[in-house]
N, C-alpha and C. Protein backbone atom coordinates (compact mmCIF):
# COMPACT_ATOMS: atom_id res chain seq x y z
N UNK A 1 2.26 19.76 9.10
CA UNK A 1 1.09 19.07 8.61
C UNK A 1 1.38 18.46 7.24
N UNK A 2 1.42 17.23 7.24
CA UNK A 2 1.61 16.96 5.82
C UNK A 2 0.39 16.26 4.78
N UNK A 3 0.26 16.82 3.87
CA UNK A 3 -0.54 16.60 2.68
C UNK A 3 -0.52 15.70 1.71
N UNK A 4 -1.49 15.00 0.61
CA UNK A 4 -1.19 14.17 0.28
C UNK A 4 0.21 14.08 -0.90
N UNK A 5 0.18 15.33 -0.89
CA UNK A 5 1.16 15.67 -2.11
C UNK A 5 3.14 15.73 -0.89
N UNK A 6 3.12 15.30 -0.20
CA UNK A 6 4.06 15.32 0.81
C UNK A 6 4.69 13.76 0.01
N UNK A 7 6.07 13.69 -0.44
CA UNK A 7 6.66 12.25 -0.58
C UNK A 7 7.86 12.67 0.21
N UNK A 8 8.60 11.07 0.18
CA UNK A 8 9.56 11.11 1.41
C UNK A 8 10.74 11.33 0.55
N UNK A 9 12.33 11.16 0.62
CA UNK A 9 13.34 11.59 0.43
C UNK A 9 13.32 10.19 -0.82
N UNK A 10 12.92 9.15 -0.16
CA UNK A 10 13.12 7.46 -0.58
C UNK A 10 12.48 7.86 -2.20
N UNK A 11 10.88 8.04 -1.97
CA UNK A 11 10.32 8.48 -3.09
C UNK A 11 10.48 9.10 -3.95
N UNK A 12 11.01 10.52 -3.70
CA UNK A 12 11.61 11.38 -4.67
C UNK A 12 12.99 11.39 -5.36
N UNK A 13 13.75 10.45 -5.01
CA UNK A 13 15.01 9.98 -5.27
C UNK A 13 14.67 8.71 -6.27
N UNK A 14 13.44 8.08 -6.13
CA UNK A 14 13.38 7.08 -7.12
C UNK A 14 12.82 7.42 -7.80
N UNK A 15 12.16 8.58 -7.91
CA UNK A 15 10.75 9.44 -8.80
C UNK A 15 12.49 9.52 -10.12
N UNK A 16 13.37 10.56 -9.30
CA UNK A 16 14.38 11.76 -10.21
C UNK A 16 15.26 10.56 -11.14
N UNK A 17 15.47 9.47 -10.22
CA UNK A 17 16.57 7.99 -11.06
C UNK A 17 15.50 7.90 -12.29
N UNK A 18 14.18 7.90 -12.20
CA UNK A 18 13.73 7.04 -13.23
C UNK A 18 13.44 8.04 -14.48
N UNK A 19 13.69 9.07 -14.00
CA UNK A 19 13.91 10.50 -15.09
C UNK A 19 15.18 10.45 -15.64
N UNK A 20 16.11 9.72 -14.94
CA UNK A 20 17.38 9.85 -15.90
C UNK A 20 17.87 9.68 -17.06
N UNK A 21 17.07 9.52 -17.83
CA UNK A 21 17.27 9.02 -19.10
C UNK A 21 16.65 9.30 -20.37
N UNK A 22 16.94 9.76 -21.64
CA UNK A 22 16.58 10.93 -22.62
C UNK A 22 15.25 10.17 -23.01
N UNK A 23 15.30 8.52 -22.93
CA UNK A 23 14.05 8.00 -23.49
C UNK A 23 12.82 7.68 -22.40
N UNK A 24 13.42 7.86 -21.13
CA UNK A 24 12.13 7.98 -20.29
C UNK A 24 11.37 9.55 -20.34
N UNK A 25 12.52 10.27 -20.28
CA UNK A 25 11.71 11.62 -20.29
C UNK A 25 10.74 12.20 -21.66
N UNK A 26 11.50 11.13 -22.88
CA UNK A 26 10.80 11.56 -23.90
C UNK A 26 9.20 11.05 -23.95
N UNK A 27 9.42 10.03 -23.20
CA UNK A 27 7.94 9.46 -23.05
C UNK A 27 7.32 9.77 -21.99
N UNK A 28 7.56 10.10 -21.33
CA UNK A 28 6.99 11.27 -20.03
C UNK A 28 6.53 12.51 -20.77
N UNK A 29 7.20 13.20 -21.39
CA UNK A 29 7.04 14.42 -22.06
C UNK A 29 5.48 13.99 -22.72
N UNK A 30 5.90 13.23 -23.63
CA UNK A 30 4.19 12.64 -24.89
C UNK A 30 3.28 11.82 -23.94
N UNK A 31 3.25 11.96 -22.83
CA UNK A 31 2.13 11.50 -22.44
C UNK A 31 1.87 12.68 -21.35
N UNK A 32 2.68 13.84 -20.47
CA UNK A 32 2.02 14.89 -20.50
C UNK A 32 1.18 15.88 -21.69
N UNK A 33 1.67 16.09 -23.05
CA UNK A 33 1.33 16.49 -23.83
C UNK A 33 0.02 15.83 -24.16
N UNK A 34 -0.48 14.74 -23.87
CA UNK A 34 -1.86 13.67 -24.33
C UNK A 34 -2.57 14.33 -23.54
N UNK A 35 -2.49 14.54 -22.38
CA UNK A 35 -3.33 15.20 -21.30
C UNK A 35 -3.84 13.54 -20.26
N UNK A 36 -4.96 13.82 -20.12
CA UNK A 36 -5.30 12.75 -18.70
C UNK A 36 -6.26 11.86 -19.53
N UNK A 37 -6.32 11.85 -20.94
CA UNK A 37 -6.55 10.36 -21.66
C UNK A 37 -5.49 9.25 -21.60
N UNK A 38 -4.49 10.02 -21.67
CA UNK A 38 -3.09 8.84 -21.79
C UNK A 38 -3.21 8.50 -22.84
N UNK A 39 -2.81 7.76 -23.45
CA UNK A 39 -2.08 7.00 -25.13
C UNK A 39 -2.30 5.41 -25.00
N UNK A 40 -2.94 5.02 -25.88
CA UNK A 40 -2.92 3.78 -26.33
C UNK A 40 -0.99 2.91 -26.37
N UNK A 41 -0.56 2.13 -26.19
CA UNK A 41 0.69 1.71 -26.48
C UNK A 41 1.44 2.18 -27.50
N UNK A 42 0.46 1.53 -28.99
CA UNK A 42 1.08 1.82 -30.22
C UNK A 42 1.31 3.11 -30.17
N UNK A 43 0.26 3.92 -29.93
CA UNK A 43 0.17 5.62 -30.21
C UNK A 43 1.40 6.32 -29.41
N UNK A 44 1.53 5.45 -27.83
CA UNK A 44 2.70 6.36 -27.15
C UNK A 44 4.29 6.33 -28.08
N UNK A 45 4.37 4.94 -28.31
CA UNK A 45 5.32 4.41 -29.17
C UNK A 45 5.78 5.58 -30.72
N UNK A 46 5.12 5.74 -31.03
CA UNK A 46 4.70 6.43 -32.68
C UNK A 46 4.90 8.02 -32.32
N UNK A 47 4.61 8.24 -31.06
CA UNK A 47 4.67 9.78 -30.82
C UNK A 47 5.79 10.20 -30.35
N UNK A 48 6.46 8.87 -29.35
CA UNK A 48 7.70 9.26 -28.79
C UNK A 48 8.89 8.61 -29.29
N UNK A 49 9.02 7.85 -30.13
CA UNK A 49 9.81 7.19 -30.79
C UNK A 49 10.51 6.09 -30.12
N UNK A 50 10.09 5.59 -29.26
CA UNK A 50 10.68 4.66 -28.25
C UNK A 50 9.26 3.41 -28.65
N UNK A 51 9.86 2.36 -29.27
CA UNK A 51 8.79 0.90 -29.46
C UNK A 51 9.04 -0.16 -28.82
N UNK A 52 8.47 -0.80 -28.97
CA UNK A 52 8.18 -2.68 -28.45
C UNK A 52 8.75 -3.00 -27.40
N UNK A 53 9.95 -3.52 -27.52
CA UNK A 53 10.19 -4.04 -25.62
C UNK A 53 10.83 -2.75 -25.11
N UNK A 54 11.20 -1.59 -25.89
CA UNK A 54 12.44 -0.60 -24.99
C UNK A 54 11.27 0.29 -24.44
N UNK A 55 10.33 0.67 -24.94
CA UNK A 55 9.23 1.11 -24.37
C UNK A 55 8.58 0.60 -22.78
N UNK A 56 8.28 -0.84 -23.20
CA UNK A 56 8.00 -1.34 -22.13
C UNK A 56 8.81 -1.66 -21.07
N UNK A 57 10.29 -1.83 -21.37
CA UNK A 57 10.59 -1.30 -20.04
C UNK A 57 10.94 -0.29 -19.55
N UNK A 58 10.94 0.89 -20.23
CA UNK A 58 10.97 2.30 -19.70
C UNK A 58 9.74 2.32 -18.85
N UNK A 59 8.42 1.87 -19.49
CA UNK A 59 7.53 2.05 -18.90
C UNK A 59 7.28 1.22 -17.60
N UNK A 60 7.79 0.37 -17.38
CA UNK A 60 7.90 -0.46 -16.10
C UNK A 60 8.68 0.38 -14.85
N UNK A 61 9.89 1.35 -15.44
CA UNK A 61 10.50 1.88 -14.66
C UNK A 61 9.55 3.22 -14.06
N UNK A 62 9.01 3.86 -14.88
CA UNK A 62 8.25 5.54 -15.06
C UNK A 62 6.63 4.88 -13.50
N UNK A 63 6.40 3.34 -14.00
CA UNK A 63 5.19 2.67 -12.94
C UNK A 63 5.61 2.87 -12.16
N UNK A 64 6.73 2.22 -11.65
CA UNK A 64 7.23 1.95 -10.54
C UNK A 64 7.61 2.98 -9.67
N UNK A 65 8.33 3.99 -10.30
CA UNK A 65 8.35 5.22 -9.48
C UNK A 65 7.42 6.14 -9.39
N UNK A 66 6.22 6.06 -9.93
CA UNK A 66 5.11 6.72 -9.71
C UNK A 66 4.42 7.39 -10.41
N UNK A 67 5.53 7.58 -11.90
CA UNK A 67 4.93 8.85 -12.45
C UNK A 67 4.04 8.40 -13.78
N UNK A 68 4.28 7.46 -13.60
CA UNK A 68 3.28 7.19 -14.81
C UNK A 68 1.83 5.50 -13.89
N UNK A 69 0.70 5.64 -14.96
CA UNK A 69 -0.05 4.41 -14.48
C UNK A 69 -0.63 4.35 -15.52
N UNK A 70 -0.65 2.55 -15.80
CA UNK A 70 -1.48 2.36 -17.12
C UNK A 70 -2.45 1.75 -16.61
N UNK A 71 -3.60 1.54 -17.43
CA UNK A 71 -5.08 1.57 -17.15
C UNK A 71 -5.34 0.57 -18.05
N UNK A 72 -6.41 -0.18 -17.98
CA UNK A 72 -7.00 -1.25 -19.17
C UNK A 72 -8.13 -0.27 -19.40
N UNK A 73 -8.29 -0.26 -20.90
CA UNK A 73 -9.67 0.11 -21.37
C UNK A 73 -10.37 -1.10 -22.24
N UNK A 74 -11.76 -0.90 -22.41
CA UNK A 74 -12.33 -2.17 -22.94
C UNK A 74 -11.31 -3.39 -22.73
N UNK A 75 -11.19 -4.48 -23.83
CA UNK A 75 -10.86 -5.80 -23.31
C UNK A 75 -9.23 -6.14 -23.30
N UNK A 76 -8.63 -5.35 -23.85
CA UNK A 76 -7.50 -5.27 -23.87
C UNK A 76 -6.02 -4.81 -24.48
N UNK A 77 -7.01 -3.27 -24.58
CA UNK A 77 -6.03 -2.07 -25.00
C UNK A 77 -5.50 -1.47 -23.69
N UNK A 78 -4.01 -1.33 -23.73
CA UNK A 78 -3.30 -0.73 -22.33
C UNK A 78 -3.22 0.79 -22.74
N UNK A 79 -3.59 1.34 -22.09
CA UNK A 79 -3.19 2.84 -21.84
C UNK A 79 -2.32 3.28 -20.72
N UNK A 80 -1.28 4.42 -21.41
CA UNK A 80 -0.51 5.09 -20.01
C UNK A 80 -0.89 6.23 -19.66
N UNK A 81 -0.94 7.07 -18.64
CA UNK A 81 -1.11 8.47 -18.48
C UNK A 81 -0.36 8.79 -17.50
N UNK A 82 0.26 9.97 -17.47
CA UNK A 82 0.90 10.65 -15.80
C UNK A 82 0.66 10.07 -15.16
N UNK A 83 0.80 10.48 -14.08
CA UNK A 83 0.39 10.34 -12.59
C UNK A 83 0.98 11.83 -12.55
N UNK A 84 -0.30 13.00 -12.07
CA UNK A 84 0.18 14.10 -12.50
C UNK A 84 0.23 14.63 -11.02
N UNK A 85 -0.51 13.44 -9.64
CA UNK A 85 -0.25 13.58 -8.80
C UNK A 85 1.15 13.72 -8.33
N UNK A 86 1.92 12.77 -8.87
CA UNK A 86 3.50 12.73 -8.58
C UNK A 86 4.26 13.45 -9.04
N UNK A 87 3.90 13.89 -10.14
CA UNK A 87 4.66 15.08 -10.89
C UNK A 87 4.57 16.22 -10.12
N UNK A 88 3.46 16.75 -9.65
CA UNK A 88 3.35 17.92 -8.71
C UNK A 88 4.07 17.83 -7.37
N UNK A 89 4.00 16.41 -6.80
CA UNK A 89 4.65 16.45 -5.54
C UNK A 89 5.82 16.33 -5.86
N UNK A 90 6.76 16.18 -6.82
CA UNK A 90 8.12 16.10 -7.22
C UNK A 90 8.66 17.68 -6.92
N UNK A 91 7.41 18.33 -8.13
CA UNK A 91 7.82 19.80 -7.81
C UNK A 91 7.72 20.83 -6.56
N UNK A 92 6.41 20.25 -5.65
CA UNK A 92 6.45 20.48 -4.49
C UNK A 92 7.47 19.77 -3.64
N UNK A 93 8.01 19.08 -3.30
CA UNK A 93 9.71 18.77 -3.39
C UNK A 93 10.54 19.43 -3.05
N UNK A 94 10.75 19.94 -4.35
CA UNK A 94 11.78 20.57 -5.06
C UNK A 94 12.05 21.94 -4.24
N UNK A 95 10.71 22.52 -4.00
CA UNK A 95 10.59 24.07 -3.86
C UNK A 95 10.09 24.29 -2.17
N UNK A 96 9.57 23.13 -1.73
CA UNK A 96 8.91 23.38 -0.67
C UNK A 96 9.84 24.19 0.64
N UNK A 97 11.01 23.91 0.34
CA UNK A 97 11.87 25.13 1.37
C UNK A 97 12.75 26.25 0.67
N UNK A 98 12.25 26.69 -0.70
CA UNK A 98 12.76 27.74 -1.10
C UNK A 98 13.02 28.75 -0.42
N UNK A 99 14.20 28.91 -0.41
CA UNK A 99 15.04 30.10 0.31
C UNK A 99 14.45 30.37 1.76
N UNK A 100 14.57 28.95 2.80
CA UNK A 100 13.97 28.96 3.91
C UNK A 100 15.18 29.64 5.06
N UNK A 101 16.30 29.28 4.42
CA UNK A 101 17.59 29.92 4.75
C UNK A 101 18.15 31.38 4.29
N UNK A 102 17.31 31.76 3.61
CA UNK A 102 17.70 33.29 3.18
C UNK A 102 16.93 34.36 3.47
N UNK A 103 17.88 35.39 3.53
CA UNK A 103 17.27 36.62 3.74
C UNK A 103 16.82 37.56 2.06
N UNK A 104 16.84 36.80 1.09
CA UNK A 104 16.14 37.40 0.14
C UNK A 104 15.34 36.32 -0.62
N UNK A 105 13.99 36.24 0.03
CA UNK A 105 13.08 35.42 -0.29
C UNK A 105 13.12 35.18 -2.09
N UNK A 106 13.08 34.18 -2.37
CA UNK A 106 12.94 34.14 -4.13
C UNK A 106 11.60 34.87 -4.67
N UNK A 107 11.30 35.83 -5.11
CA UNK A 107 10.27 36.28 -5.85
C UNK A 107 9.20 35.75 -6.77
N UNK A 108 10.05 34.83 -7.32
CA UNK A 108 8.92 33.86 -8.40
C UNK A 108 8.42 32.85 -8.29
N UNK A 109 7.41 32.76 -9.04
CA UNK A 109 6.38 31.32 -9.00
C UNK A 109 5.56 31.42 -7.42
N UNK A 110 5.83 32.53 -6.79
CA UNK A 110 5.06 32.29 -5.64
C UNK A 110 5.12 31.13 -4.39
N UNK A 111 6.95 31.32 -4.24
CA UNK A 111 7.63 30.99 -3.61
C UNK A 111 8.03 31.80 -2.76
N UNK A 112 8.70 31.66 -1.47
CA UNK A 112 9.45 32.27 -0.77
C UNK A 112 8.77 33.16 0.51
């Protein structure tokens, strides 16, 4: 039965590429830390140390694979936030056949 949190091999392989890199994750990191307001541009910029065009195209890459979505507020301030949907299905992913092959089930996180 699959759920909405179910992505395909395609998805999660372009989710993990667009993590590759110390300045996407740093801005992934400061906009989990914002919570589900997301960050104004300038503000993501200032918090994560990544500005002006290198930002924006990190952030083109983080859209595209899912994990991030920016939003218009009033007339034309951009905001980013997670997509904390994708973040979870990354980790559901990750774990969803933990130790499906073993005879000593993994104990933690409520796995296995």
């Amino acid at each position: 039965m699959k759920t909405s949190n179910d992505i395909s091999l395609e998805q999660a392989a372009s989710a993990f590429a667009a993590l590759g890199s110390e300045q996407r994750l740093s801005v992934l990191q400061t906009l989990v830390r914002a919570g589900d307001d997301g960050l104004a541009m300038g503000d993501l910029g200032a918090r994560s140390g990544v500005t002006g065009s290198t930002l924006t195209h990190h952030l083109k890459i983080l859209v595209a694979a899912g994990l991030v979505v920016q939003i218009k507020k009033g007339r034309s301030i951009i905001c980013a936030a997670v997509s904390y949907d994708m973040a979870d299905a990354l980790s559901q992913f990750l774990l969803k056949n933990c130790c499906a092959d073993s005879q000593h089930p993994h104990k933690g996180h409520g796995h296995g």
